[in-house]
N, C-alpha and C. Protein backbone atom coordinates (compact mmCIF):
# COMPACT_ATOMS: atom_id res chain seq x y z
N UNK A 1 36.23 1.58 6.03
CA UNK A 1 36.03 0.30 6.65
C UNK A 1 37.12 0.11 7.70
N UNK A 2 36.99 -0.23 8.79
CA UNK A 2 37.79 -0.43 10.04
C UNK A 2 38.32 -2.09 9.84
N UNK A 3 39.65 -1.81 10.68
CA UNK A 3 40.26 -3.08 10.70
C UNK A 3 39.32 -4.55 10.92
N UNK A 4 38.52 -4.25 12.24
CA UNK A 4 37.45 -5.34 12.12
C UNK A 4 36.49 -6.07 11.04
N UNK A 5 35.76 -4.44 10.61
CA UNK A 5 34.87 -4.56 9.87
C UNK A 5 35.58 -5.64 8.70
N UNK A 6 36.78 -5.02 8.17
CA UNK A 6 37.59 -5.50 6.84
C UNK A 6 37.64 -7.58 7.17
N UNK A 7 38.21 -7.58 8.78
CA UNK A 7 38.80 -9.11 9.06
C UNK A 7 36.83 -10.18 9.13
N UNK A 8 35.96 -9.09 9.46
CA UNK A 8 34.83 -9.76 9.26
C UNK A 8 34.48 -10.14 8.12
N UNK A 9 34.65 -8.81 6.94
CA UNK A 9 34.23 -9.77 5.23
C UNK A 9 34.65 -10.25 4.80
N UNK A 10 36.27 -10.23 5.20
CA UNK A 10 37.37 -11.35 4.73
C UNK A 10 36.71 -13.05 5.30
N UNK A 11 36.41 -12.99 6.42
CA UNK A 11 36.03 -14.54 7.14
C UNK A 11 34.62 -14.87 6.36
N UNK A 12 34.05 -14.32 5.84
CA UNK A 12 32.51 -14.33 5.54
C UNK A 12 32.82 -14.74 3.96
N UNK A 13 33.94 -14.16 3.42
CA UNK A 13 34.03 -14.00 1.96
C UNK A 13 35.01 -15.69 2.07
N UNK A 14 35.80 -15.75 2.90
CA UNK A 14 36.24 -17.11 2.52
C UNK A 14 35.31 -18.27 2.56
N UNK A 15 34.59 -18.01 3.72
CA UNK A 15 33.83 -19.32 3.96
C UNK A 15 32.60 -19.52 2.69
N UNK A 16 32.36 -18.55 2.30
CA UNK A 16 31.36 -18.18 1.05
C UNK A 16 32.07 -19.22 -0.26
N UNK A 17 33.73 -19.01 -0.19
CA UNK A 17 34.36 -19.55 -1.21
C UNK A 17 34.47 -21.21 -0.79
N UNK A 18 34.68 -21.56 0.60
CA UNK A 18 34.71 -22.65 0.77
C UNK A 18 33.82 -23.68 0.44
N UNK A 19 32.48 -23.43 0.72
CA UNK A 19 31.11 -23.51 0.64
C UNK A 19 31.07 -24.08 -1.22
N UNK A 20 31.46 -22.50 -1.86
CA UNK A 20 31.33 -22.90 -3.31
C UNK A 20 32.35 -23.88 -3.95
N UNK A 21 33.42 -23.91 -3.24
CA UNK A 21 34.41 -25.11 -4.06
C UNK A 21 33.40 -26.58 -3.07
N UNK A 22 33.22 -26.46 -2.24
CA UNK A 22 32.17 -27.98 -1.95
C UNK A 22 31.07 -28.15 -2.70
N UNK A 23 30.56 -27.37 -3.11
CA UNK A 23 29.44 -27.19 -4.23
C UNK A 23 30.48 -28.14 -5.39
N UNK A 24 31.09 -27.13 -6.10
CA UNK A 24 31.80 -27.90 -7.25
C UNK A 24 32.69 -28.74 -7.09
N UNK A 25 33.34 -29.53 -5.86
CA UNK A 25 33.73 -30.83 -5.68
C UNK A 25 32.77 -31.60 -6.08
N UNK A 26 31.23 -31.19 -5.49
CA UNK A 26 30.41 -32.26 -5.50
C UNK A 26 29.87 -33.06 -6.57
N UNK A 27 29.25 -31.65 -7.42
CA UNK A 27 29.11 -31.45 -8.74
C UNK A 27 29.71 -31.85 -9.27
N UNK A 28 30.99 -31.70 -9.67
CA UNK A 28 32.31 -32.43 -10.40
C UNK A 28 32.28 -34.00 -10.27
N UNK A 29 31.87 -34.76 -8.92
CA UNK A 29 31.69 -35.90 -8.55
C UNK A 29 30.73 -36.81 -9.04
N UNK A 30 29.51 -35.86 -8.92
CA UNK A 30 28.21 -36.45 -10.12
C UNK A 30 28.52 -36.60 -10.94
N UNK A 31 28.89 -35.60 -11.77
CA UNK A 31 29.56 -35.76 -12.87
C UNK A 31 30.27 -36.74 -13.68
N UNK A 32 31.35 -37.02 -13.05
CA UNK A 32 32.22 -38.33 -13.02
C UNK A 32 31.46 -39.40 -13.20
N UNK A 33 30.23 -39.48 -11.75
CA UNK A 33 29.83 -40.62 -11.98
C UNK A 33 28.66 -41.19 -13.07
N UNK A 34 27.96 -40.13 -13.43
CA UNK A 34 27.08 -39.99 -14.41
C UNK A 34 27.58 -40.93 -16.33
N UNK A 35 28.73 -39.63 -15.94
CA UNK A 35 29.84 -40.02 -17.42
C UNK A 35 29.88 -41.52 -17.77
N UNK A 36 30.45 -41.91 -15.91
CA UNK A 36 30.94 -43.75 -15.87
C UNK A 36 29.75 -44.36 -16.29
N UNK A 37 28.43 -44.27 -15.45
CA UNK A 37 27.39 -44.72 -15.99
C UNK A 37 27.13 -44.47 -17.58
N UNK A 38 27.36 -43.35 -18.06
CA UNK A 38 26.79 -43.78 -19.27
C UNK A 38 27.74 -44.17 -20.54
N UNK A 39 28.72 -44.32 -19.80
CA UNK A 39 30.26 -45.41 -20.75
C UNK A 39 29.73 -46.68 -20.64
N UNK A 40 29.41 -47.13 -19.50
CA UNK A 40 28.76 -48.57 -19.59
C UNK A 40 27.78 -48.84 -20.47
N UNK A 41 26.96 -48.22 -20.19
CA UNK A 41 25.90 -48.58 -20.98
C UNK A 41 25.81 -48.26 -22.75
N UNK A 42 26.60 -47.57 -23.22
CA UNK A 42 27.27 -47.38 -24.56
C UNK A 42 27.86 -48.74 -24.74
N UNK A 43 28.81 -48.88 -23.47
CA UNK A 43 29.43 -50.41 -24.09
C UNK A 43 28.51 -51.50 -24.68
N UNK A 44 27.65 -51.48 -23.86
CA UNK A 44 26.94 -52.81 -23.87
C UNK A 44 26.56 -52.71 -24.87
N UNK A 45 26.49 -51.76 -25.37
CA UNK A 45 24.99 -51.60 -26.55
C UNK A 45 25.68 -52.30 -27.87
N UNK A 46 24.85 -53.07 -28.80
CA UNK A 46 25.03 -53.70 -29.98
C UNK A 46 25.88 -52.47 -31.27
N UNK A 47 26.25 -53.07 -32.44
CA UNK A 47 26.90 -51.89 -32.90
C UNK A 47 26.01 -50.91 -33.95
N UNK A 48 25.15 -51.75 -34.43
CA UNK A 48 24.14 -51.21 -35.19
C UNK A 48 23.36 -50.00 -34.04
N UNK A 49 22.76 -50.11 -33.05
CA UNK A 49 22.40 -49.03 -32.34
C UNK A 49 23.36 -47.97 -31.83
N UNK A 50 24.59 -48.19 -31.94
CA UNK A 50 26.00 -47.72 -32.03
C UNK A 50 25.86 -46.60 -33.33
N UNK A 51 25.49 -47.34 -34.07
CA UNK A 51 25.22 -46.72 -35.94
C UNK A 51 24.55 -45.77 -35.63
N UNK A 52 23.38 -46.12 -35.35
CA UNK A 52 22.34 -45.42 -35.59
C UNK A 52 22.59 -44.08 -34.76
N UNK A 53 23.03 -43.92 -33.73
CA UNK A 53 23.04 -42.56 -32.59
C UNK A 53 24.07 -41.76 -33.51
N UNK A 54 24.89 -42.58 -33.95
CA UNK A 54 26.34 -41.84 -35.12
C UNK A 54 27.52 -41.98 -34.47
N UNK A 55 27.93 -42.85 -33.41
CA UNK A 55 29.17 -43.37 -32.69
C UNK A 55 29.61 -44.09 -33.37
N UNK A 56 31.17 -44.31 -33.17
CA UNK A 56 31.71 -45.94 -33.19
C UNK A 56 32.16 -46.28 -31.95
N UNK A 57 32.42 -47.73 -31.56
CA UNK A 57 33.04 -47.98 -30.53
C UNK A 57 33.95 -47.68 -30.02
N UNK A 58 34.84 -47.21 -31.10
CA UNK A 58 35.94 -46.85 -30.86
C UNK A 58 35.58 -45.26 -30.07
N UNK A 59 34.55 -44.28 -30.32
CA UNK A 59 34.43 -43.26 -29.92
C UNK A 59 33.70 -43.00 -28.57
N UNK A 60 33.81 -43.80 -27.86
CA UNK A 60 32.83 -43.75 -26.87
C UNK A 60 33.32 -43.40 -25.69
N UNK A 61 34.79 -43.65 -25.59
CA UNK A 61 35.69 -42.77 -24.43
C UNK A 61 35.38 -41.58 -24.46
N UNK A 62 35.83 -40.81 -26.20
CA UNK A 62 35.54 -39.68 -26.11
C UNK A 62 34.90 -38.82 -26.35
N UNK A 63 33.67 -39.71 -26.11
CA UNK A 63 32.21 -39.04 -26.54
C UNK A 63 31.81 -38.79 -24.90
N UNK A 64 31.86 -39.83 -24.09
CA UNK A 64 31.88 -39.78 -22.56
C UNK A 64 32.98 -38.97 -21.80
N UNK A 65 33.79 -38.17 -22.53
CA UNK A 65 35.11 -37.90 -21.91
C UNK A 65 34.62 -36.58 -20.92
N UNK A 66 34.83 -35.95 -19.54
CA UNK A 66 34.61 -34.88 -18.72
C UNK A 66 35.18 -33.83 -20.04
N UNK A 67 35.87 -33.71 -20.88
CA UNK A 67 36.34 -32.50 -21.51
C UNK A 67 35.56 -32.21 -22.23
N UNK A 68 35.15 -33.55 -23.00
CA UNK A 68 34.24 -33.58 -24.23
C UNK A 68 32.85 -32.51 -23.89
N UNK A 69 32.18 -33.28 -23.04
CA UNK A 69 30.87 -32.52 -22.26
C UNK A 69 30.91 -31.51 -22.16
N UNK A 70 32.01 -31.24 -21.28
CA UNK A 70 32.10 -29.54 -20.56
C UNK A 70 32.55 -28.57 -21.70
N UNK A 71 32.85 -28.96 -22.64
CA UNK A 71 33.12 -27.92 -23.51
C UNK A 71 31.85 -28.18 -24.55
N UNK A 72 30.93 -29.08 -24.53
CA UNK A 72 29.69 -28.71 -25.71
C UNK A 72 28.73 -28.41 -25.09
N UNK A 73 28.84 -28.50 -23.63
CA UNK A 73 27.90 -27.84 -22.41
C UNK A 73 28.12 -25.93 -22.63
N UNK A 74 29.08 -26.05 -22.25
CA UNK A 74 29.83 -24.42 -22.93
C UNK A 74 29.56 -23.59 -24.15
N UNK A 75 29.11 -24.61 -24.81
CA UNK A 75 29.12 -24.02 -26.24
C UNK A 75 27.59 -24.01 -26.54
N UNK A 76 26.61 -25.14 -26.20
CA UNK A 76 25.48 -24.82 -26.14
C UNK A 76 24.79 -23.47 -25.20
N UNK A 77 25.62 -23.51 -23.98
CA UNK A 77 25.34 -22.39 -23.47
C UNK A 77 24.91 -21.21 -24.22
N UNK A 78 26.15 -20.96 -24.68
CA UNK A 78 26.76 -19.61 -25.97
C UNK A 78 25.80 -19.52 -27.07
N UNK A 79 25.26 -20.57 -27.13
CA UNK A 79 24.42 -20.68 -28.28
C UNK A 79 23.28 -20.50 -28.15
N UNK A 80 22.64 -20.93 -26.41
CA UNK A 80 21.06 -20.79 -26.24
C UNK A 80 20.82 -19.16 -25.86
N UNK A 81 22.44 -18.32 -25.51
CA UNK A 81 22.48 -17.38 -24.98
C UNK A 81 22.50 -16.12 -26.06
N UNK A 82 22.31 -16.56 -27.37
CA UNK A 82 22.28 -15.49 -28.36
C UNK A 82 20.93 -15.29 -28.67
């Protein structure tokens, strides 16, 4: 591979990466906002329907939490993948 050739897949290979971290800014952003939406609407909810799903109020941060998700997102993965 010649000096050019090399500075061409280098420019092609970054912008490829740039591209994909705007992808997962974005993604990450839905995300967020999805979560917020559905913290609210947990709030609101009475406690008996609280009961019934198997929450408490108290758990609803971290039932909504970005860590919480992404790691039983992860794990279902692993799981649909066997």
């Amino acid at each position: 591979m010649t000096t050019i050739d090399h500075a061409n897949y280098s420019a092609l290979r970054d912008r490829l990466d740039a591209i994909g971290f705007a992808k997962s800014a974005i993604r990450l952003a839905f995300r967020a906002l999805k979560m917020r939406s559905e913290r609210a609407a947990l709030h609101e909810m009475p406690d008996y329907l609280l009961k019934d799903i198997g929450i408490g109020r108290s758990e609803i941060d971290h039932v909504t939490s970005m860590r919480f998700t992404i790691a039983n997102s992860a794990q279902s993965g692993r799981l649909n993948a066997k």
